[in-house]
Each structure stands twice: as structure tokens, then as C-alpha cells.
C-alpha atoms as a PDB file:
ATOM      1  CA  UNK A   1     -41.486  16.388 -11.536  1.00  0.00           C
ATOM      2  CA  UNK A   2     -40.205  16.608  -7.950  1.00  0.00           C
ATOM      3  CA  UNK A   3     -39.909  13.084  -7.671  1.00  0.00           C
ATOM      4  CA  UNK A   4     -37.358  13.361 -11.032  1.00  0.00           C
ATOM      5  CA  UNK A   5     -35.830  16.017  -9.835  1.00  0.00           C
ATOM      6  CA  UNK A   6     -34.354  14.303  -6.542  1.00  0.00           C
ATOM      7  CA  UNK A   7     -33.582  11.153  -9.001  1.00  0.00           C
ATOM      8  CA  UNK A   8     -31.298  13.616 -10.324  1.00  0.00           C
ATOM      9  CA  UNK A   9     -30.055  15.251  -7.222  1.00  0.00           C
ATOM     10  CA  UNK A  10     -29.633  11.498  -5.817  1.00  0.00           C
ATOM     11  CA  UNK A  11     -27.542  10.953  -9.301  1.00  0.00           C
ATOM     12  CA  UNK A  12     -25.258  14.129  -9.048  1.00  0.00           C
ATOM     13  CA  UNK A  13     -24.555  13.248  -5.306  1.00  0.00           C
ATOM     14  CA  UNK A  14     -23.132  10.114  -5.827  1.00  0.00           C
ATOM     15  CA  UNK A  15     -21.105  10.845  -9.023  1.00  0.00           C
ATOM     16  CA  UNK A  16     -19.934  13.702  -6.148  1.00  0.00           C
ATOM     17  CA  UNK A  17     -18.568  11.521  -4.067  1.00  0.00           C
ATOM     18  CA  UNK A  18     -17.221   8.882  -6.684  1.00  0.00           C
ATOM     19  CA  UNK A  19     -14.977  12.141  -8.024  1.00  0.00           C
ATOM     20  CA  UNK A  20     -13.970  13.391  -4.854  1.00  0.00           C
ATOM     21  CA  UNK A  21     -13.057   9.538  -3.609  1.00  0.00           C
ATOM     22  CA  UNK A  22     -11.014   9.329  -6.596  1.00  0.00           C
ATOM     23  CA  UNK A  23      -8.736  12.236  -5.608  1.00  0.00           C
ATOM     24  CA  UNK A  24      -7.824  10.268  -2.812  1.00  0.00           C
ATOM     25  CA  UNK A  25      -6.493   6.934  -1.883  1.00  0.00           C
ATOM     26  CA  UNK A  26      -8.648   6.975   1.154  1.00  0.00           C
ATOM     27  CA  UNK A  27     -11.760   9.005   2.456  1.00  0.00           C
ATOM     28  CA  UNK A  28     -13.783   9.348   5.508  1.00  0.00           C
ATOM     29  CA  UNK A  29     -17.224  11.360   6.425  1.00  0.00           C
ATOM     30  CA  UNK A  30     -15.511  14.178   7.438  1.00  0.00           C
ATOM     31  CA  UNK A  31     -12.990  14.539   4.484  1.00  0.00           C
ATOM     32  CA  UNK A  32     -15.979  13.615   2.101  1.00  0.00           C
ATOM     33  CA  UNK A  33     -17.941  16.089   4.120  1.00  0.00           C
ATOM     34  CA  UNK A  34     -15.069  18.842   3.408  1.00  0.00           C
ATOM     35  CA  UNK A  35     -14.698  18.502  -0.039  1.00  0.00           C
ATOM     36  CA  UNK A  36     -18.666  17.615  -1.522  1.00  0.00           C
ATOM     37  CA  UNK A  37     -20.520  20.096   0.935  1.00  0.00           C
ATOM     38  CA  UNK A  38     -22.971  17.146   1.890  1.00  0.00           C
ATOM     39  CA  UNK A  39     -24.774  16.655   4.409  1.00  0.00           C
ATOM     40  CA  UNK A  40     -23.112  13.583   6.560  1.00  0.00           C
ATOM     41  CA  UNK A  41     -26.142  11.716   7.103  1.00  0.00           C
ATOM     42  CA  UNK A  42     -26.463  11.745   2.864  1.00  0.00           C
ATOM     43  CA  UNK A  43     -23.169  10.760   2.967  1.00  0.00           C
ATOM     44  CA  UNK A  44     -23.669   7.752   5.107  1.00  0.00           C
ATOM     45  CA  UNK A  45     -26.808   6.592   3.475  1.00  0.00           C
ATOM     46  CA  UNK A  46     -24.704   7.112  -0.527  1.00  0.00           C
ATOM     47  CA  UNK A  47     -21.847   5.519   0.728  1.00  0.00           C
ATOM     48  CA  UNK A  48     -24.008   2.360   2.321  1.00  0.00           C
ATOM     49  CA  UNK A  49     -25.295   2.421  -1.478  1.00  0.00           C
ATOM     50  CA  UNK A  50     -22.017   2.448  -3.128  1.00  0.00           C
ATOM     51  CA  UNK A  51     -20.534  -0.290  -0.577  1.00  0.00           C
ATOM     52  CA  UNK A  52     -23.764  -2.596  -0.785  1.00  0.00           C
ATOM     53  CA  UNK A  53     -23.075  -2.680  -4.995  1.00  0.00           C
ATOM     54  CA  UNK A  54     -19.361  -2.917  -4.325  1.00  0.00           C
ATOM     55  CA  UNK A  55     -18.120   0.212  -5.985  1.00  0.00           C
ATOM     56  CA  UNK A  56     -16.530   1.663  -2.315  1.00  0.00           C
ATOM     57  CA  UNK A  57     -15.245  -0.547   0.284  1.00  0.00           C
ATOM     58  CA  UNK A  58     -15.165   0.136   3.882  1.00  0.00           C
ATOM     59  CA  UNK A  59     -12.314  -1.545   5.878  1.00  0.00           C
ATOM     60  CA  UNK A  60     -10.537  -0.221   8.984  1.00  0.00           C
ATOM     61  CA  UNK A  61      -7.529  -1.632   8.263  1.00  0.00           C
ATOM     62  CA  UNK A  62      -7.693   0.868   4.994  1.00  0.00           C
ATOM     63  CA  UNK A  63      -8.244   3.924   7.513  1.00  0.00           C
ATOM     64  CA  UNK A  64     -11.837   4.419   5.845  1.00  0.00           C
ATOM     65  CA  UNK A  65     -13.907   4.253   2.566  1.00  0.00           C
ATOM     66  CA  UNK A  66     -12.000   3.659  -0.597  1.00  0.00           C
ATOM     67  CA  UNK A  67     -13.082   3.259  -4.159  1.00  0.00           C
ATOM     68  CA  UNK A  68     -12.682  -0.135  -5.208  1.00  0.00           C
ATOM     69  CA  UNK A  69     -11.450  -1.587  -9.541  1.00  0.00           C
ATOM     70  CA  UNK A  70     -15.487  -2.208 -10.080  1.00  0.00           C
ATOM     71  CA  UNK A  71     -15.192   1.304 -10.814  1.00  0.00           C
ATOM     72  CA  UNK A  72     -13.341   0.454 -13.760  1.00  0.00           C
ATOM     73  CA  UNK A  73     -16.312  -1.043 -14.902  1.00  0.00           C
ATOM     74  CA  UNK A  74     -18.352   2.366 -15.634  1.00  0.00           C
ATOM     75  CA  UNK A  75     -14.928   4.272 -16.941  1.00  0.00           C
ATOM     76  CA  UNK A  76     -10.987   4.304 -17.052  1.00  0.00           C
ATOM     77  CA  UNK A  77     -10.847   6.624 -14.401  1.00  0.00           C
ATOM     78  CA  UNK A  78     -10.085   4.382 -11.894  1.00  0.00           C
ATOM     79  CA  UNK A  79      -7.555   5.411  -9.803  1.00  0.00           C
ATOM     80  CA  UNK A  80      -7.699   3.913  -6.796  1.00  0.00           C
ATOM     81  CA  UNK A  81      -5.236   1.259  -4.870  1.00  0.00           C
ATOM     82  CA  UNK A  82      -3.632  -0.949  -7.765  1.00  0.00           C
ATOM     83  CA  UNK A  83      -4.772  -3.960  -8.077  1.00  0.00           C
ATOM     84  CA  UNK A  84      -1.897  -5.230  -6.590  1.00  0.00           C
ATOM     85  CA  UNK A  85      -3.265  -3.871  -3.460  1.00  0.00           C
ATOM     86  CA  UNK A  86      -6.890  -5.495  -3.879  1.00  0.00           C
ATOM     87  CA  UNK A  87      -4.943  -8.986  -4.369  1.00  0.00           C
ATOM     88  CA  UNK A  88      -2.617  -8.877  -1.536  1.00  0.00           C
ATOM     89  CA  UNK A  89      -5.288  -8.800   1.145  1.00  0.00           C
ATOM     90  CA  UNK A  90      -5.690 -11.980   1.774  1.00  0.00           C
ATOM     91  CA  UNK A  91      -1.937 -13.209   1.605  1.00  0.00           C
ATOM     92  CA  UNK A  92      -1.193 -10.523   3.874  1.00  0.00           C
ATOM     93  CA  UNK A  93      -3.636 -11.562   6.655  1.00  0.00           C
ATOM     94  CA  UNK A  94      -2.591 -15.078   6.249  1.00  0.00           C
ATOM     95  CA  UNK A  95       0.941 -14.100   7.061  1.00  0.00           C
ATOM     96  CA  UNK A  96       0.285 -11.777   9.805  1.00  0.00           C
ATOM     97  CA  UNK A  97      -2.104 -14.830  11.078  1.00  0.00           C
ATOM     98  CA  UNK A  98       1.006 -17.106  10.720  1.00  0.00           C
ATOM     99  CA  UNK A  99       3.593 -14.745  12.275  1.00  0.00           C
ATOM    100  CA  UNK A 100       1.608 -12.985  14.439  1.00  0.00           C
ATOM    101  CA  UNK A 101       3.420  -9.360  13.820  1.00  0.00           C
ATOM    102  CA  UNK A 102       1.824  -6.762  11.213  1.00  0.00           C
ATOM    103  CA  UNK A 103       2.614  -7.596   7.574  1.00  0.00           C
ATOM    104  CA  UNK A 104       2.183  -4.251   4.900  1.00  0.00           C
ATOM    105  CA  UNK A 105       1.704  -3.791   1.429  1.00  0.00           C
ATOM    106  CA  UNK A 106       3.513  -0.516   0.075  1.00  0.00           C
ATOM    107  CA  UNK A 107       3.288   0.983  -3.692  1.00  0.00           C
ATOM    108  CA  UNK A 108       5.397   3.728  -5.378  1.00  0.00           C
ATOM    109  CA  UNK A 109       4.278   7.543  -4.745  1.00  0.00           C
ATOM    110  CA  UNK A 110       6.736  10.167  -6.389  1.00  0.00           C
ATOM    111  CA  UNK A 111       9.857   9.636  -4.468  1.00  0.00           C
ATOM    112  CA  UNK A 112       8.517   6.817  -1.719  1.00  0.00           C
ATOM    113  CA  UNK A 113       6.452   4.010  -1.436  1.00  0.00           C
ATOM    114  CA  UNK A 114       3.404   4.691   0.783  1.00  0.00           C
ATOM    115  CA  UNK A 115       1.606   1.649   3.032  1.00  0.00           C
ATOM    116  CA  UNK A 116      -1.737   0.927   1.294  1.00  0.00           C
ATOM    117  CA  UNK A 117      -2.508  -2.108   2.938  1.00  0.00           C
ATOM    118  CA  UNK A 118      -1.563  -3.153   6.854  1.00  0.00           C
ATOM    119  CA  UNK A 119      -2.356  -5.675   9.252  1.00  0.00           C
ATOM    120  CA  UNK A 120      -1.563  -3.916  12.241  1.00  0.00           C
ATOM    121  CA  UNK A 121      -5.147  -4.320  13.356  1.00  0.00           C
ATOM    122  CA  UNK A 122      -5.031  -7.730  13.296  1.00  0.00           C
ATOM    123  CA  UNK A 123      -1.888  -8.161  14.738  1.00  0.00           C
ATOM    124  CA  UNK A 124      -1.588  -8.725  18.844  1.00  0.00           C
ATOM    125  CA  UNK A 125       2.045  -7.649  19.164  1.00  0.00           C
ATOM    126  CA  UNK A 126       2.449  -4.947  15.834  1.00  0.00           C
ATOM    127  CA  UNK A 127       5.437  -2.197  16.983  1.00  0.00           C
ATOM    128  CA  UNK A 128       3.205   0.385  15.214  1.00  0.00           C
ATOM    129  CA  UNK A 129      -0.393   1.241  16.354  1.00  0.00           C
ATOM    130  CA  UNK A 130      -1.511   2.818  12.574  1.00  0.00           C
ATOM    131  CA  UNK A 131       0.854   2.397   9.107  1.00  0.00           C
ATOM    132  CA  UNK A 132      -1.984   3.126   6.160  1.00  0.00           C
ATOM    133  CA  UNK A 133      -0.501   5.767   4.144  1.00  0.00           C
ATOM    134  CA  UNK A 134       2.620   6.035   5.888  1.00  0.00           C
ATOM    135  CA  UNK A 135       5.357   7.366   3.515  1.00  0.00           C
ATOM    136  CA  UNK A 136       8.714   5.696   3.964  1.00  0.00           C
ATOM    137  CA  UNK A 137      11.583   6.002   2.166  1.00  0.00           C
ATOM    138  CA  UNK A 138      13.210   4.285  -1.132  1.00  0.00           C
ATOM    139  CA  UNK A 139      16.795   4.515   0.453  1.00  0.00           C
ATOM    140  CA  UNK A 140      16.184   3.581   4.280  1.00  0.00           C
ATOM    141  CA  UNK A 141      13.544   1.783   5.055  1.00  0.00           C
ATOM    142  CA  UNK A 142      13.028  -1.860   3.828  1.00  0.00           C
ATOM    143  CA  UNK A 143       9.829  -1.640   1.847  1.00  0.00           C
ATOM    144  CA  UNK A 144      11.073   0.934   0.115  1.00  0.00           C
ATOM    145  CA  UNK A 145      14.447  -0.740  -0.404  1.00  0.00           C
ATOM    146  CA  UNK A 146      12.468  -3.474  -1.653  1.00  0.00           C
ATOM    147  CA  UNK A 147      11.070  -1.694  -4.336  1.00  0.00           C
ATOM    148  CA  UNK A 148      13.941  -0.170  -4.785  1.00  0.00           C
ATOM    149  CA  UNK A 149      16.621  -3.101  -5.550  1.00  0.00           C
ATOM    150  CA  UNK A 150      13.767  -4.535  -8.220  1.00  0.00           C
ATOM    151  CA  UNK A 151      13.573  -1.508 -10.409  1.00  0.00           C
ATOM    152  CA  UNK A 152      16.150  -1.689 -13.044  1.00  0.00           C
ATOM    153  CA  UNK A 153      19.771  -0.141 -13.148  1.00  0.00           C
ATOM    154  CA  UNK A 154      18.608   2.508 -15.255  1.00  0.00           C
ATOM    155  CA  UNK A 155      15.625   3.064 -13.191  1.00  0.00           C
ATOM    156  CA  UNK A 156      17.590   3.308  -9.697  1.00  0.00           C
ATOM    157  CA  UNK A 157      19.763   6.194 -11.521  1.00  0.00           C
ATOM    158  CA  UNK A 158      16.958   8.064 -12.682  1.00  0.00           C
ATOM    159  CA  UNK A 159      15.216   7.901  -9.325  1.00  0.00           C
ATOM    160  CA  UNK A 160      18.536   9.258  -7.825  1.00  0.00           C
ATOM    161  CA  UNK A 161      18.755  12.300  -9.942  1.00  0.00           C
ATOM    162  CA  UNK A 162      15.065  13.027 -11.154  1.00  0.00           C
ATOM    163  CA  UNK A 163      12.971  12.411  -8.124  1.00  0.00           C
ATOM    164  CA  UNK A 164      13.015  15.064  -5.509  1.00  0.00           C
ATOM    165  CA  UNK A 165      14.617  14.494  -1.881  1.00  0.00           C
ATOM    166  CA  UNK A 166      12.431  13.987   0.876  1.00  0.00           C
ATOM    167  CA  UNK A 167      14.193  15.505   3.916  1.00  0.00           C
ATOM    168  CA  UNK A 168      11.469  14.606   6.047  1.00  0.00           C
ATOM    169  CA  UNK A 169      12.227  11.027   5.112  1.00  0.00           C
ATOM    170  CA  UNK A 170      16.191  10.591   4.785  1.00  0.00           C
ATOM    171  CA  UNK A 171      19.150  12.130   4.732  1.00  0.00           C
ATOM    172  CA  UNK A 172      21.502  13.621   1.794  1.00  0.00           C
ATOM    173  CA  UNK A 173      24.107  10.464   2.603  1.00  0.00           C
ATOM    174  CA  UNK A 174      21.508   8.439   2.403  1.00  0.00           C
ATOM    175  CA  UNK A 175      20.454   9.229  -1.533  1.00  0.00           C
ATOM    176  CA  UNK A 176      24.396   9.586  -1.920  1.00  0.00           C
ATOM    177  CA  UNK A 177      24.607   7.551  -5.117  1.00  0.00           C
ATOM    178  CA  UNK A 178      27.789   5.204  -4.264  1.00  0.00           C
ATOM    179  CA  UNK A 179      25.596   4.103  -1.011  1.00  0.00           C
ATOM    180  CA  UNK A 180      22.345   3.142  -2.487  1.00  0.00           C
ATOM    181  CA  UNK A 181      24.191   0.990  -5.228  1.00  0.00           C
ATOM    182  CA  UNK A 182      26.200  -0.940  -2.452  1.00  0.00           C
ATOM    183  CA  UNK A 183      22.612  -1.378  -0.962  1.00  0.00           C
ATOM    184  CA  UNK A 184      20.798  -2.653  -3.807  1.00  0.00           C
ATOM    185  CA  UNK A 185      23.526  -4.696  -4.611  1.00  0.00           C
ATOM    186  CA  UNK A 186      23.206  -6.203  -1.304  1.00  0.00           C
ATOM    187  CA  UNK A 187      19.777  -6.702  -1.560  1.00  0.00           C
ATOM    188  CA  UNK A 188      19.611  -8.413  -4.644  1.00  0.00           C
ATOM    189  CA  UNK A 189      22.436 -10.800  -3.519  1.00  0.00           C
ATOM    190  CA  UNK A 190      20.654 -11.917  -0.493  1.00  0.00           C
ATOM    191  CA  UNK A 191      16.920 -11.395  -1.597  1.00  0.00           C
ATOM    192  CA  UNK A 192      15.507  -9.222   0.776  1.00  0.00           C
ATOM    193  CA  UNK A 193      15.671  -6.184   1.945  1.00  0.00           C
ATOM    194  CA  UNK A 194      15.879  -4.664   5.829  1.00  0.00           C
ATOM    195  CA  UNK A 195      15.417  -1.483   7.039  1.00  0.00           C
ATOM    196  CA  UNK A 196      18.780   1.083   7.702  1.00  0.00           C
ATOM    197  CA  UNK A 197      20.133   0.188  11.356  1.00  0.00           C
ATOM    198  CA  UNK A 198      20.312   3.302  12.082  1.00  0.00           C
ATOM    199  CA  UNK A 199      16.695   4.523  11.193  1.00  0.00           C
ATOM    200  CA  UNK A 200      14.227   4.802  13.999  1.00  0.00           C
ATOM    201  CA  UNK A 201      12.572   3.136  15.676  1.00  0.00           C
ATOM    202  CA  UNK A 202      15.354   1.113  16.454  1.00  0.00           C
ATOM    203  CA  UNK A 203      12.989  -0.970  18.644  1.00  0.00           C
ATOM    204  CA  UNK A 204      12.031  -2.710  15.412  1.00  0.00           C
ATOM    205  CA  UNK A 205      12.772  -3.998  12.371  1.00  0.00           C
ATOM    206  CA  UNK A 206      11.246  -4.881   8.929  1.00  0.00           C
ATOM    207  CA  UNK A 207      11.540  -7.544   6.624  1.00  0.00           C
ATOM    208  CA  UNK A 208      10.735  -6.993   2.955  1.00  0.00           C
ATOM    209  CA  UNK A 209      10.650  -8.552  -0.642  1.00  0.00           C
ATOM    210  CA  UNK A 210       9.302  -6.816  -3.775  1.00  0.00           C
ATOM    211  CA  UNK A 211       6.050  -7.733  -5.421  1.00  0.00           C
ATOM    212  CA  UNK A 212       6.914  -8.106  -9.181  1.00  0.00           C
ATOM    213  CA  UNK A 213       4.936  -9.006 -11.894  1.00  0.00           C
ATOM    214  CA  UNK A 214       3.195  -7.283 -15.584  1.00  0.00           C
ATOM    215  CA  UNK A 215       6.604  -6.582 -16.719  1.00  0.00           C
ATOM    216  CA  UNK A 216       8.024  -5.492 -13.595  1.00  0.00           C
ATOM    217  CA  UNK A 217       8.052  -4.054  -9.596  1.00  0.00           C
ATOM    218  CA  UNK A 218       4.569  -3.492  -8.507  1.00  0.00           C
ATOM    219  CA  UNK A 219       4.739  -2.843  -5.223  1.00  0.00           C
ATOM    220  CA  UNK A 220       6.349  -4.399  -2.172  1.00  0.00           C
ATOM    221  CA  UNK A 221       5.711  -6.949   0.898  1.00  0.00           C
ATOM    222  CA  UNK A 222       6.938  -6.544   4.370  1.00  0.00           C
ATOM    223  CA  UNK A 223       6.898  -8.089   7.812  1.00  0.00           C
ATOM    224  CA  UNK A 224       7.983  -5.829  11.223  1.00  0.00           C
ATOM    225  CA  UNK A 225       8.821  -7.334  13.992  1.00  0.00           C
ATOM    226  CA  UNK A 226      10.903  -6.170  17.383  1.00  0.00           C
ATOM    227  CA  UNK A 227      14.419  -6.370  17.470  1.00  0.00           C
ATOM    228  CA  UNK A 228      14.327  -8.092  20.847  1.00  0.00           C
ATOM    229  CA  UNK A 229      11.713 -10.920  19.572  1.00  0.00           C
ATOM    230  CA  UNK A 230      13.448 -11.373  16.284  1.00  0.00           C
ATOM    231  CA  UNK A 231      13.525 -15.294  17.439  1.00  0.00           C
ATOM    232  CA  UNK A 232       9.814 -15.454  18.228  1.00  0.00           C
ATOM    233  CA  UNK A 233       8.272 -15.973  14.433  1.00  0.00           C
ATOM    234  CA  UNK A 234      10.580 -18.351  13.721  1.00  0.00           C
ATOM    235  CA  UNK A 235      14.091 -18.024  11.280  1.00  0.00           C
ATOM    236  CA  UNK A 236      14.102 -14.662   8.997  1.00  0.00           C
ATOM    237  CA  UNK A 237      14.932 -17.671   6.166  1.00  0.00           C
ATOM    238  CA  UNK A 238      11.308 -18.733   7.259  1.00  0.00           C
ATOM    239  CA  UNK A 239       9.994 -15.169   7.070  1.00  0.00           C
ATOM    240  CA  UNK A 240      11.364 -14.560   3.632  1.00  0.00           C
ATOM    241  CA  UNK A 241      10.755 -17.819   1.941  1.00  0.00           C
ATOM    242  CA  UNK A 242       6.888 -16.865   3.171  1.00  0.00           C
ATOM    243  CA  UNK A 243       7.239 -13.381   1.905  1.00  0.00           C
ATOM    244  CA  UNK A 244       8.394 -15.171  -1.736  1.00  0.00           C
ATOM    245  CA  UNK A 245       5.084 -17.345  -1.584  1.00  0.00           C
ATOM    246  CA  UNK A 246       3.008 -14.428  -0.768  1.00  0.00           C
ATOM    247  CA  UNK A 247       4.672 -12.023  -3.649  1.00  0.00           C
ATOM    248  CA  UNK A 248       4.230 -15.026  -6.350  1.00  0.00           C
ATOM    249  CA  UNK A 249       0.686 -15.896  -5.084  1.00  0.00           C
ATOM    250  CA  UNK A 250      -0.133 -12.207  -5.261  1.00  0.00           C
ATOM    251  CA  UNK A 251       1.215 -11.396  -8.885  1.00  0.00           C
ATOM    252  CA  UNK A 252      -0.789 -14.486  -9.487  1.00  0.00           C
ATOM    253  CA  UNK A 253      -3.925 -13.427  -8.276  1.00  0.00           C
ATOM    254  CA  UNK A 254      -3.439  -9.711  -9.960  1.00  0.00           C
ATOM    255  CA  UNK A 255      -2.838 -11.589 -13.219  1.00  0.00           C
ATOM    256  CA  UNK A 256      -6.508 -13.239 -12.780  1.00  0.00           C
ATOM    257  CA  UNK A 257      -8.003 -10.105 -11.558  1.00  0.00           C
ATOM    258  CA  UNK A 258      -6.864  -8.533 -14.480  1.00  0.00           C
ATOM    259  CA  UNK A 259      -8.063 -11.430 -17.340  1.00  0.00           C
ATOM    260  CA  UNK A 260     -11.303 -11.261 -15.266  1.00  0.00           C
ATOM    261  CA  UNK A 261     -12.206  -7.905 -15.400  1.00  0.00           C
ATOM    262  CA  UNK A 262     -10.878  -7.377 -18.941  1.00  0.00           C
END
């Protein structure tokens, strides 16, 4: 009986942890520690468990433990980084290993796109020293603008007047609605988007290009480099045309993710 009854226990921890994980985009031991009431060394030990069978990842350059889409596989639950975030990993190491600076991956949250994936880690001259779940803004900074300039006309206008301002973020000029359309205009004629000049830090600067793909934006791509080395990873054609590869091979991979886990 006791040896049942700490099956159970064993069981209730982990579907613990699986629910409070799924709250959040990203947890550690002390967050997890917070919310479930467990002891950390059970936490460690679970979590070991859950990485070992692939259901929870563990990589620093995601700021801790995250759930991974195998969870999909024991409900629809799942809501962890999009897919979209799972396929870019790869493409956006091999870029940061070609260019040297930090390349991000960002997704839509509410009224910004928040960093889910970086390669700051890996990179040896990165302007930032942390980006993962940095919130940045749809109207200033370039993987938001990214984002942005994909969604459709009707989309842009309903994010203008539906979505709440983030003050922390931008400005009231910058959401003024005349601006942003001159900017997405902009972007869309030249095919990328860069960060306001007059956002800080002004020390560097980001490229970006959306992601698109299952009927539209899902998420964008971005490289950051200094203002001052702008020369040293080659042309920003070179830069883009790379982003472009990486956005097609990742909307790629997402669309055989997706067949192979359906």
C-alpha cells in the first residue's frame, strides 16, 4: 500500500509541475519551487525525468526548463513556445555561427512580440548580455516591425485601435496611425525591417524579416549588430537574403513538424 501510495504521490507531482510549466513560457527551480510547494531536490530529480523522456527541455539559451510539443502528445493543452520556435533553433545558431552577432526569434504577445529564442550565448560580440523574453515593441523596434508589416491591412488597423499601448515600450507618436503606415509601407517595399533610429540603445542595431507560413505571420527573425561594426558581417543585402533562407527553411521545417506529429 505505501509503495502505491508514493506511485501516486510521484504521479500528482509531476502532473504538478507539467500544469504549473504550462502557465509559463519558461520555468526555473525556484519559480517551480514558488508555485508547486516542492521540495527542490524533487524538483530536480522530476524534471531530470521529464527532460530524459523529452517532455521538458533544459537549454540556457531558453533562460531555464520549458515544456516542449511532445506534450501535445498526452493532450491539447500544449501551450508552450510555437512550434515555430522549436524549428528555428537550428537556423538561428547557424546564422549567429555565420555572422558571429546574436540572431533572435520573437512571437506575438498581446500588444508586442516577446524573444523566445536567442543566440546571445553563443555569440562572442552580442550588444545584449540576456534577450529571452524581452518584450519589444510592434511600432519601434525591428522584430516587432517585422511582424508587424506581414500582418494584413486590416490586421495593422485593428492592432492600432484594439490592442492596448505599452508606455513602457513606445511612445503615443509612435502608435500615431499615419506613422506606422508610412513604416510598414516602407518595410514591405524594401523587405526588411530595422529598428527606430531613435530607440535606444543607439549603440546597436537590428535587422529583421518576418517568419510566415500556415496561412500567415508566425513569428519573426532578427540579427543585432553594432552600429559602428555594421561592415564587419558582411553587406545588410547579405544579412537579409540569409534571414529569407532562414524564414523559408523554418516555415519548412514547422510544416514537417506539424505532418509529423499529426
Amino acid at each position: 500500500m505505501r509503495e502505491r501510495d508514493d506511485e501516486v504521490r510521484a504521479a500528482s507531482r509531476v502532473l504538478a509541475i507539467l500544469q504549473a510549466m504550462n502557465r509559463e513560457p519558461h520555468s526555473t527551480i525556484l519559480s517551480l519551487h514558488q508555485t508547486t510547494g516542492l521540495p527542490k531536490p524533487t524538483l530536480v530529480r522530476l524534471l531530470k525525468t521529464l527532460v530524459g523522456n523529452g517532455f521538458v527541455s533544459n537549454d540556457r539559451r531558453q533562460a531555464g526548463y520549458q515544456i516542449t510539443s511532445l506534450v501535445t502528445s498526452l493532450s491539447s493543452g500544449f501551450h508552450g513556445d510555437p512550434l515555430v520556435v522549436e524549428a528555428g533553433r537550428a537556423w538561428a545558431m547557424e546564422l549567429s555561427a555565420r555572422f558571429k552577432w546574436p540572431v533572435a526569434i520573437a512571437v506575438f504577445d498581446r500588444n508586442a512580440v516577446i524573444v523566445r529564442y536567442s543566440t546571445v550565448h553563443d555569440s562572442p560580440i552580442s550588444p545584449f548580455h540576456a534577450t529571452i523574453n524581452m518584450r519589444l515593441s510592434l511600432f519601434t523596434r525591428a522584430l516587432g516591425r517585422a511582424f508587424l508589416a506581414a500582418c494584413s491591412d486590416a490586421r495593422i488597423e485593428e492592432l492600432l485601435t484594439e490592442t492596448s499601448a505599452a508606455p513602457e515600450l513606445e511612445t503615443p507618436l509612435d502608435r500615431d496611425p499615419d506613422k506606422v503606415r508610412r513604416m510598414v509601407r516602407t518595410i514591405r517595399d524594401r523587405g526588411y525591417a530595422m529598428r527606430d533610429p531613435g530607440a535606444e540603445p543607439r549603440t546597436s542595431d537590428t535587422v529583421a524579416v518576418p517568419i510566415m507560413g500556415r496561412g500567415g505571420v508566425q513569428a519573426s527573425i532578427g540579427l543585432t549588430y553594432f552600429r559602428t561594426a555594421t561592415n564587419a558581417f558582411g553587406s545588410r543585402d547579405d544579412s537579409v537574403a540569409a534571414l529569407k533562407r532562414a524564414a523559408e527553411g523554418i516555415n519548412a521545417e514547422v510544416e514537417r513538424l506539424t505532418v509529423h506529429r499529426g
